[in-house]
C-alpha atoms as a PDB file:
ATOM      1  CA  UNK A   1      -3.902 148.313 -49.199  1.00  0.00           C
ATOM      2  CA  UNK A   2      -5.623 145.581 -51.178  1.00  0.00           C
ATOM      3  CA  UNK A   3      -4.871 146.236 -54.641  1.00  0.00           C
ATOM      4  CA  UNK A   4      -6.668 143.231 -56.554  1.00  0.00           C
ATOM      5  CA  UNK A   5     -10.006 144.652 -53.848  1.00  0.00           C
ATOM      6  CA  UNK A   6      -9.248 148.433 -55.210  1.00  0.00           C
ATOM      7  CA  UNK A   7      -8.925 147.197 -59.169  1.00  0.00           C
ATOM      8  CA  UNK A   8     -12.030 145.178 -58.701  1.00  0.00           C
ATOM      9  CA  UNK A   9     -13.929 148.244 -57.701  1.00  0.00           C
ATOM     10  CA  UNK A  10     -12.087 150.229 -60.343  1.00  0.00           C
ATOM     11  CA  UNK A  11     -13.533 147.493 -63.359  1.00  0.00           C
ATOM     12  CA  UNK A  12     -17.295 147.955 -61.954  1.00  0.00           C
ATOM     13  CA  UNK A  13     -17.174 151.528 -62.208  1.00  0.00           C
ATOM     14  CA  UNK A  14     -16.215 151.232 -65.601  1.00  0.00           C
ATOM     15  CA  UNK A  15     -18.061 148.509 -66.939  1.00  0.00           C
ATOM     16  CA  UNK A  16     -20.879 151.003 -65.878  1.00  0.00           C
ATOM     17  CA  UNK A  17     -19.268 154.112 -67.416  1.00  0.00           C
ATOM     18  CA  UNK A  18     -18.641 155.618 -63.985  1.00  0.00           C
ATOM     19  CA  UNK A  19     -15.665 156.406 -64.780  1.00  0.00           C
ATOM     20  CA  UNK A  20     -13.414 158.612 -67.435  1.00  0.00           C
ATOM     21  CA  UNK A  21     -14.177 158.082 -70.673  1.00  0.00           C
ATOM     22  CA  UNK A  22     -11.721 160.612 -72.901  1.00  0.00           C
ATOM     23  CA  UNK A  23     -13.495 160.139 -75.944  1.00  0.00           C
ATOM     24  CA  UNK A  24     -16.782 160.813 -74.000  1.00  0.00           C
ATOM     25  CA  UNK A  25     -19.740 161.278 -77.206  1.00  0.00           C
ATOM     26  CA  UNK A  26     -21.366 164.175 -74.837  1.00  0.00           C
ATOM     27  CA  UNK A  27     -18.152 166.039 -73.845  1.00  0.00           C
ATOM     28  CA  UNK A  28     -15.349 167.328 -76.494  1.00  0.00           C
ATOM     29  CA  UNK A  29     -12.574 166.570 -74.152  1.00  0.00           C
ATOM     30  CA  UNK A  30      -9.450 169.199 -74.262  1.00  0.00           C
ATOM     31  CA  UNK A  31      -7.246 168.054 -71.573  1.00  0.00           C
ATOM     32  CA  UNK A  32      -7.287 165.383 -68.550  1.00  0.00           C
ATOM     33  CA  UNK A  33      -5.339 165.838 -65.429  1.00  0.00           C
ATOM     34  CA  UNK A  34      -4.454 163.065 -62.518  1.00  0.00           C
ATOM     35  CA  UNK A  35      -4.135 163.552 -58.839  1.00  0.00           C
ATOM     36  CA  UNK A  36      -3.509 160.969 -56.540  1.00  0.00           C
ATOM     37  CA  UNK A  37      -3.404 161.694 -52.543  1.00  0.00           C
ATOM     38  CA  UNK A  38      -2.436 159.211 -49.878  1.00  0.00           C
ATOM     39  CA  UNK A  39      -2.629 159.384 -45.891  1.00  0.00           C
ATOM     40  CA  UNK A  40      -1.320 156.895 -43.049  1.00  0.00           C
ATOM     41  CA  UNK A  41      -4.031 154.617 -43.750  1.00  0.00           C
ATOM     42  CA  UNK A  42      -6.545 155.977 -46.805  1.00  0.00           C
ATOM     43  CA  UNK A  43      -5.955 156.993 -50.807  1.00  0.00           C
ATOM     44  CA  UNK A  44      -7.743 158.768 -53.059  1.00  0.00           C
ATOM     45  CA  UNK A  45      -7.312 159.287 -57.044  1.00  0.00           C
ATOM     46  CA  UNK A  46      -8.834 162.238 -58.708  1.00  0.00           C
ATOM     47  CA  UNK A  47      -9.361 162.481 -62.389  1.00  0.00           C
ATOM     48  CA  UNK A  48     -10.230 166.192 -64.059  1.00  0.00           C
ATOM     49  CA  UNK A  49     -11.455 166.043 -67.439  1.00  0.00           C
ATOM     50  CA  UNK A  50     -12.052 169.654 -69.365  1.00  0.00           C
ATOM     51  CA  UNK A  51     -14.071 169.662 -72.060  1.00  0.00           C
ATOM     52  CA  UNK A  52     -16.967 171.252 -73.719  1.00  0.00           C
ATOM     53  CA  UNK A  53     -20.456 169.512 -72.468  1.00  0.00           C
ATOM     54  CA  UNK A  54     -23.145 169.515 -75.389  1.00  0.00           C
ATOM     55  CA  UNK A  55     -25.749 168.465 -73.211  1.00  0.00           C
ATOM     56  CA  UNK A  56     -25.099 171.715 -70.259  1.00  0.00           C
ATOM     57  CA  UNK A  57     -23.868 174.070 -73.648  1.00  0.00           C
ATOM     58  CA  UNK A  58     -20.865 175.304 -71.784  1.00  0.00           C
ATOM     59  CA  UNK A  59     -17.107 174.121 -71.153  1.00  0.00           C
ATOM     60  CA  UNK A  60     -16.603 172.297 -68.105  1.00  0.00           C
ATOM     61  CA  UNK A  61     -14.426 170.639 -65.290  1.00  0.00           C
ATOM     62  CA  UNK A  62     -15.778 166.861 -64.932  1.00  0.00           C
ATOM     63  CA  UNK A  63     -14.605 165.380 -61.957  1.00  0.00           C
ATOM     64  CA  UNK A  64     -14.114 161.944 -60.862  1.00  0.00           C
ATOM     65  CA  UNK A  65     -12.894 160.354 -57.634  1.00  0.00           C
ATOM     66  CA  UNK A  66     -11.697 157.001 -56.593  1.00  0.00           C
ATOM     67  CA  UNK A  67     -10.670 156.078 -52.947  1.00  0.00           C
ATOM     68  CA  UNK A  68     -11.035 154.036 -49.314  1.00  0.00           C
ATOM     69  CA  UNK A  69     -12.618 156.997 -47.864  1.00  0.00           C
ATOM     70  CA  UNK A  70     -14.564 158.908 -49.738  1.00  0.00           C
ATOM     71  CA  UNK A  71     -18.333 159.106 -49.526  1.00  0.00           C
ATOM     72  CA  UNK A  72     -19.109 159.036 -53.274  1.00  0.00           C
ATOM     73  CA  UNK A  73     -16.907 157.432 -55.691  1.00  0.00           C
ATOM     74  CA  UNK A  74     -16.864 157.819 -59.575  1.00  0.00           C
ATOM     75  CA  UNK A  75     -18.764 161.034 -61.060  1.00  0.00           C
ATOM     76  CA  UNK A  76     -18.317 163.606 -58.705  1.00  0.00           C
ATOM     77  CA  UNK A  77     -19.291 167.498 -60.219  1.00  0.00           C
ATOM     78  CA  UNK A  78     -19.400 169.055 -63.388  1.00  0.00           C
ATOM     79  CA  UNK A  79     -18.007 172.744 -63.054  1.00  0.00           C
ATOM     80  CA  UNK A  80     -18.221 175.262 -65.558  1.00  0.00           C
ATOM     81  CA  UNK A  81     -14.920 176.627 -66.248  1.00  0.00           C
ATOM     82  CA  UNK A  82     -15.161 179.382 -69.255  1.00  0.00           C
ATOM     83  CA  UNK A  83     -17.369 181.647 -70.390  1.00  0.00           C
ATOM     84  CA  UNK A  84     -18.574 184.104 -73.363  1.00  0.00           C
ATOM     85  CA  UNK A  85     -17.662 187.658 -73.077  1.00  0.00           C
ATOM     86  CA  UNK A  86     -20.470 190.260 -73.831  1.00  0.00           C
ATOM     87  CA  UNK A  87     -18.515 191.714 -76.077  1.00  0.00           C
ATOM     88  CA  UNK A  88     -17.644 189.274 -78.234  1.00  0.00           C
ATOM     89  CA  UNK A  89     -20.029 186.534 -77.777  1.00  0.00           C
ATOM     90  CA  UNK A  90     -19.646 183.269 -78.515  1.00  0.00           C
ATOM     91  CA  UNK A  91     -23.386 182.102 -79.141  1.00  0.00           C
ATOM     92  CA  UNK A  92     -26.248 184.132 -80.791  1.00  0.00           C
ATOM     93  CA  UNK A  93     -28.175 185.595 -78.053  1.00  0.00           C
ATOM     94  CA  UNK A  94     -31.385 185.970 -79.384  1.00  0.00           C
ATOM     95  CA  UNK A  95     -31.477 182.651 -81.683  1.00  0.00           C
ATOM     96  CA  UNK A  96     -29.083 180.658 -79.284  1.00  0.00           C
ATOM     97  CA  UNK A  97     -26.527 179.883 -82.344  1.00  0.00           C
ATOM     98  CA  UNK A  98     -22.961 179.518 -82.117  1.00  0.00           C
ATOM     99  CA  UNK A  99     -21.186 182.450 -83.711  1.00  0.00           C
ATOM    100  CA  UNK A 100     -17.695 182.271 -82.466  1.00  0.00           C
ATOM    101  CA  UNK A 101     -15.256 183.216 -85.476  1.00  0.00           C
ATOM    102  CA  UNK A 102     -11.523 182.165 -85.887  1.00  0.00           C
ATOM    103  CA  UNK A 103     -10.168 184.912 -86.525  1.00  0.00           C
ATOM    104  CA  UNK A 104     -11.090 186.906 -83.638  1.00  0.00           C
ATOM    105  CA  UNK A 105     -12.602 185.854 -80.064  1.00  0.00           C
ATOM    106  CA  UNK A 106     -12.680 186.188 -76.843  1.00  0.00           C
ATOM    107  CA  UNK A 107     -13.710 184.255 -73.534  1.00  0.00           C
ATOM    108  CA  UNK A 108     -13.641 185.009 -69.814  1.00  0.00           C
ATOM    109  CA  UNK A 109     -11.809 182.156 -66.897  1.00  0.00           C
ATOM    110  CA  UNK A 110     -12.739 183.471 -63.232  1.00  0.00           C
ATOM    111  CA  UNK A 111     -13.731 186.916 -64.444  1.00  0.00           C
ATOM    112  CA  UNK A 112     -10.548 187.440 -66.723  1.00  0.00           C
ATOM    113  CA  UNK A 113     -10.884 188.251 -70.231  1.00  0.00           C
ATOM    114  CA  UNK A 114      -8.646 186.771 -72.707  1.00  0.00           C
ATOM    115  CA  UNK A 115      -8.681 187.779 -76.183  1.00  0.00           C
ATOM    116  CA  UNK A 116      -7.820 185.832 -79.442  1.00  0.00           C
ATOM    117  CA  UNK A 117      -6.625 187.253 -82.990  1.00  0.00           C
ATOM    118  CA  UNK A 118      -4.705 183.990 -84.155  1.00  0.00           C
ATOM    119  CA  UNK A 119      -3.337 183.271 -87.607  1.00  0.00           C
ATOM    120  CA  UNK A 120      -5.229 180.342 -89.499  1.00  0.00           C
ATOM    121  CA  UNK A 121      -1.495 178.378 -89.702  1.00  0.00           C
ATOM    122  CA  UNK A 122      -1.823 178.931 -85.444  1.00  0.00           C
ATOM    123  CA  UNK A 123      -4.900 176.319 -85.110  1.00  0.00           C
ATOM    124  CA  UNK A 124      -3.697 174.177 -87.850  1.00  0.00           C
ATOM    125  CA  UNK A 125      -0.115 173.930 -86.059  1.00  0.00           C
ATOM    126  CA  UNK A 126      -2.347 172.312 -83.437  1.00  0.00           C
ATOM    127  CA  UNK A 127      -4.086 170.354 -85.396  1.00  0.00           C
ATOM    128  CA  UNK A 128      -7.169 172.221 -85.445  1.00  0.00           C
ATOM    129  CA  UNK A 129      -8.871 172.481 -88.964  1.00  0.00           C
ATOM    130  CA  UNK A 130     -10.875 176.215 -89.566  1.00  0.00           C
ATOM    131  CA  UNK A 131     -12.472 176.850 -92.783  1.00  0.00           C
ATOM    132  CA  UNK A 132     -10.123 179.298 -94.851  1.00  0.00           C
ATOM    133  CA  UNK A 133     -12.583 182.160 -94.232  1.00  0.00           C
ATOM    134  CA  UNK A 134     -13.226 183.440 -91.005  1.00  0.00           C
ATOM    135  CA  UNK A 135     -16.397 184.200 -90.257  1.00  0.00           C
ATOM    136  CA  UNK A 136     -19.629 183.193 -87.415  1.00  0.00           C
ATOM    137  CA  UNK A 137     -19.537 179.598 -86.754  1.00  0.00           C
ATOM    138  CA  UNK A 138     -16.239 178.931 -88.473  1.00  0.00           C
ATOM    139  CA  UNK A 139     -14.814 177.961 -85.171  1.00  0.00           C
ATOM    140  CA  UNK A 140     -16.153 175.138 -83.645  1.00  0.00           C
ATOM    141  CA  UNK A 141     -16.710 174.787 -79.775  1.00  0.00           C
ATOM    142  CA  UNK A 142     -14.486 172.094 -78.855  1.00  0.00           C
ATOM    143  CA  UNK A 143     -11.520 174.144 -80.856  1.00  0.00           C
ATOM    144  CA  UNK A 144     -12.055 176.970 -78.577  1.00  0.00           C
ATOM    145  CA  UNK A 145     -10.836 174.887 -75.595  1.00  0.00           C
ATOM    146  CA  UNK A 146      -8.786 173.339 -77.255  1.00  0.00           C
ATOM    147  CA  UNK A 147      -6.865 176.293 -78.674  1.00  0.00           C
ATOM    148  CA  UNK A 148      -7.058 178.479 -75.163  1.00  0.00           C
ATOM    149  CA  UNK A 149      -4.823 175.353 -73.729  1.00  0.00           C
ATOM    150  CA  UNK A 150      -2.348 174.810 -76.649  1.00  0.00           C
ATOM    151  CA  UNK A 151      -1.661 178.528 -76.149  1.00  0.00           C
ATOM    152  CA  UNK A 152      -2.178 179.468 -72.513  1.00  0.00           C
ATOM    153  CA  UNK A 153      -2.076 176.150 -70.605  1.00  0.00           C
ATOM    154  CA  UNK A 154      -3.942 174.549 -68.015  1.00  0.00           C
ATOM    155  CA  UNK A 155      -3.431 176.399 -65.041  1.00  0.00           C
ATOM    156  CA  UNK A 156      -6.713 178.258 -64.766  1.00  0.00           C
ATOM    157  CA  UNK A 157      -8.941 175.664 -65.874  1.00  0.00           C
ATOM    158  CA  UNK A 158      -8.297 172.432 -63.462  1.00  0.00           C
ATOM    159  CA  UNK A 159      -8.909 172.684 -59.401  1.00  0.00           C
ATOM    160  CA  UNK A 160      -6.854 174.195 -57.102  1.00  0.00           C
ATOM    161  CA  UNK A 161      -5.209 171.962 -54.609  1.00  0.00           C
ATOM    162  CA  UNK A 162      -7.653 173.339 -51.811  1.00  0.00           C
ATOM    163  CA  UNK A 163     -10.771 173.396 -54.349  1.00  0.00           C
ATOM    164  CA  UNK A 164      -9.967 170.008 -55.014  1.00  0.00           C
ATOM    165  CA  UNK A 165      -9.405 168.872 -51.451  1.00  0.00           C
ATOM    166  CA  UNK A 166     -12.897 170.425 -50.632  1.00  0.00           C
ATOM    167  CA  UNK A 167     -15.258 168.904 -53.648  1.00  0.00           C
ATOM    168  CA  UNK A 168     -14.033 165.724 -52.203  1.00  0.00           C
ATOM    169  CA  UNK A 169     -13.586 165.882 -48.510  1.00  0.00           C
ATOM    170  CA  UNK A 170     -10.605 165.264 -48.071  1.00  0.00           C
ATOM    171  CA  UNK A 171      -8.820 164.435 -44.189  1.00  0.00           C
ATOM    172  CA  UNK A 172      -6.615 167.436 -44.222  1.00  0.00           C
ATOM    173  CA  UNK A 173      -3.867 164.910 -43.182  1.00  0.00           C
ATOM    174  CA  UNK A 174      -3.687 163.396 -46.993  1.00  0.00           C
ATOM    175  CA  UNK A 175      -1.249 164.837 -48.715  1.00  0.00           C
ATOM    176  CA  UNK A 176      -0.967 165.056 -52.780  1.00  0.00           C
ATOM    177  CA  UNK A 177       1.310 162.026 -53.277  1.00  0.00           C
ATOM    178  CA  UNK A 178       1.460 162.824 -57.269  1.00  0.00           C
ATOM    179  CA  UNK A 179      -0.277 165.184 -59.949  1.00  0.00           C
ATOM    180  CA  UNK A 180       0.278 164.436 -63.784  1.00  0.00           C
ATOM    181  CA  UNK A 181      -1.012 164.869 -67.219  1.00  0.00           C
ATOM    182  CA  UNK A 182       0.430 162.749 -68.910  1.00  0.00           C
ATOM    183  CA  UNK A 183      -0.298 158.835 -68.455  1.00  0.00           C
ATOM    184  CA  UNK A 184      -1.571 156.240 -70.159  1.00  0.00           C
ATOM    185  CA  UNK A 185      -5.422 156.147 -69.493  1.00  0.00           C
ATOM    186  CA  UNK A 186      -7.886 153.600 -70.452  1.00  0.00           C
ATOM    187  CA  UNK A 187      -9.883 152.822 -73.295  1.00  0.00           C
ATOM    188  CA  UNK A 188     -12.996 152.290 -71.367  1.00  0.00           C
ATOM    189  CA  UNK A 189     -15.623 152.641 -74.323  1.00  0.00           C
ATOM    190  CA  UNK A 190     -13.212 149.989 -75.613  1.00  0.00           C
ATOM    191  CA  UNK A 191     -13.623 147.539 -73.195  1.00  0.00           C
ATOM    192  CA  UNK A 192     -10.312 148.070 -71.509  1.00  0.00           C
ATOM    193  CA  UNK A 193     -10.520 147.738 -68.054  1.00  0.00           C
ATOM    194  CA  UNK A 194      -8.447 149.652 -65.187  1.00  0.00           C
ATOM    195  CA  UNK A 195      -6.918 146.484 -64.000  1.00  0.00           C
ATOM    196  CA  UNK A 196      -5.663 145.828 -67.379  1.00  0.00           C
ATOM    197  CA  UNK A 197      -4.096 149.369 -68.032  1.00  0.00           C
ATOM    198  CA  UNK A 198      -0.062 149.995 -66.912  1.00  0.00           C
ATOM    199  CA  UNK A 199      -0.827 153.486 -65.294  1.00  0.00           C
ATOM    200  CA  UNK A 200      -3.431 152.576 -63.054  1.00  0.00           C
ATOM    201  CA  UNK A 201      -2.252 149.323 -61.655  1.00  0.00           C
ATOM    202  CA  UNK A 202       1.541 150.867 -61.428  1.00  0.00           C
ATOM    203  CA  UNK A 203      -0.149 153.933 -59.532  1.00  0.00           C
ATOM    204  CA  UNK A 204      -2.177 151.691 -57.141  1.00  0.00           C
ATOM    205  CA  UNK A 205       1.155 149.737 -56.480  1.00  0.00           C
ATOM    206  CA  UNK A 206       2.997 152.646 -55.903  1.00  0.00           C
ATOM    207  CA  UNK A 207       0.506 154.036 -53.300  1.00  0.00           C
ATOM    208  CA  UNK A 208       0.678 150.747 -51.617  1.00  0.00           C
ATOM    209  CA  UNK A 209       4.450 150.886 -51.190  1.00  0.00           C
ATOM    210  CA  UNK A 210       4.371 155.036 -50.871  1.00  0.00           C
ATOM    211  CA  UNK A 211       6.798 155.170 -53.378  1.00  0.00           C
ATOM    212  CA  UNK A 212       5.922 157.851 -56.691  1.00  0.00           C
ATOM    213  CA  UNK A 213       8.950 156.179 -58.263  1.00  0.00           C
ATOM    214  CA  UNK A 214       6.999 152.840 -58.679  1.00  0.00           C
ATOM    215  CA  UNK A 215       4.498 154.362 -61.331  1.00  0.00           C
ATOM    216  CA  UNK A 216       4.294 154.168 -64.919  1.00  0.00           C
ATOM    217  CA  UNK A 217       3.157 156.565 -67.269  1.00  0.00           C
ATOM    218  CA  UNK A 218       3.519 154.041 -70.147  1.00  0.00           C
ATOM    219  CA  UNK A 219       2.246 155.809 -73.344  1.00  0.00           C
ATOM    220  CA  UNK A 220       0.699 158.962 -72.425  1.00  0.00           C
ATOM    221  CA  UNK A 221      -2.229 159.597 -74.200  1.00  0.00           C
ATOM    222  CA  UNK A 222      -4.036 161.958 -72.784  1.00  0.00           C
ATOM    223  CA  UNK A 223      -3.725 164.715 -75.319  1.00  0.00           C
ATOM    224  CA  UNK A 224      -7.180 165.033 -77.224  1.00  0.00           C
ATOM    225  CA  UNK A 225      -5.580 164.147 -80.522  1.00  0.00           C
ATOM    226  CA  UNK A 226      -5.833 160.636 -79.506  1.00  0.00           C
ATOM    227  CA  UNK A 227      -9.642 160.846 -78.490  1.00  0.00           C
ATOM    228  CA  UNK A 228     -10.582 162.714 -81.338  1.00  0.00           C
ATOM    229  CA  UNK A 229     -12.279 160.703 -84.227  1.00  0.00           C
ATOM    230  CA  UNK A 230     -13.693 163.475 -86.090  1.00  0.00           C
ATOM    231  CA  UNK A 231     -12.772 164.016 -89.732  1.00  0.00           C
ATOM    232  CA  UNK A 232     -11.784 167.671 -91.289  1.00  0.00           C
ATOM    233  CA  UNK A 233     -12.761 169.019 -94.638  1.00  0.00           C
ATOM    234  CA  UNK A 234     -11.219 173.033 -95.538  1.00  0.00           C
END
């Protein structure tokens, strides 16, 4: 494996914002997740990003893919991921509003409903700010992503091993050689590039030698709190 020749590639995908940017302007990013296969003689690192997409109006699955074999590297799919239920919709549908309220909502992951009835000190535990009224619009869209993972987790919302295998084509001889969410990603609005960032070189090394051991997760900061630059007002 040529490392410097893979960190190269890895810099001129992000120099041209091909790759993940956490505190994307256009998506209100909730959680990030890392998957890195390897095979006898090709790699491949996957990086899920959920968030909620202004521009598609929905919350989403943004996928991006890094490898020797695949046949399109950086931005791979957007995938919608959650949805309003009928009964207690989200967004307006006759003036196209968002109407969610805090203190009672409800959304729908792969035709599930889950339903919501928190306590104001719940969101602010998480360090979501709501307005102390409840009401239409008092909870924004990013917080209802946001809150569904502090409380439920990620397990519905990122790819399934074989979902994932198929959006990128995978030879079914690579095997998942490690899956984390916690690692220290880079600042690529910033100007930071992969080659300069601990996790990525240490997990390009570590491929090399097939050893999981070798990487470093330096100082994970993948939670959205340390993407988020919005300010709060009550």
């Amino acid at each position: 494996m040529d490392i410097q020749l893979a960190l190269s590639d890895l810099d001129k995908h992000a120099s041209e914002f091909n790759f993940p940017v956490l505190d994307n302007a256009y998506v209100d990013m909730a959680a990030a997740r890392l998957t890195a296969f390897r095979g006898v003689m090709d790699w491949a690192i996957a990086f899920e990003v959920l968030g909620y997409s202004i521009n598609e109006g929905t919350f989403v699955n943004d996928l991006y893919a890094f490898g020797s074999s695949l046949l399109k590297e950086g931005f791979v799919s957007s995938t919608p991921i959650m949805s309003s239920a009928p009964s207690s919709p989200l967004i307006d549908q006759e003036t196209g509003a968002w109407i969610a309220d805090w203190e009672q909502w409800r959304v729908i992951i792969k035709g599930k409903s889950y339903e919501f009835t928190p306590a104001r000190e719940e969101y602010l535990s998480q360090g979501l700010h709501v307005p102390i009224k409840g009401g239409a619009g008092s909870l924004r869209e990013s917080q209802v992503l946001r809150f569904f993972v502090c409380r439920k987790g990620t397990g519905e919302l990122f790819m399934k091993e074989d979902e994932l295998r198929g959006e990128l084509r995978l030879d079914p001889q690579m095997i998942v050689f490690l899956q984390t969410e916690q690692w220290q990603h880079p600042d690529v609005a910033g100007e930071e590039k992969p080659s300069e960032n601990v996790s990525i070189c240490s997990l390009l090394k570590a491929l090399d030698l097939n050893s999981p051991a070798v990487f470093q997760k330096g100082f994970s900061n993948t939670h959205w709190r340390h993407w988020d630059s919005s300010t709060h007002t009550d």
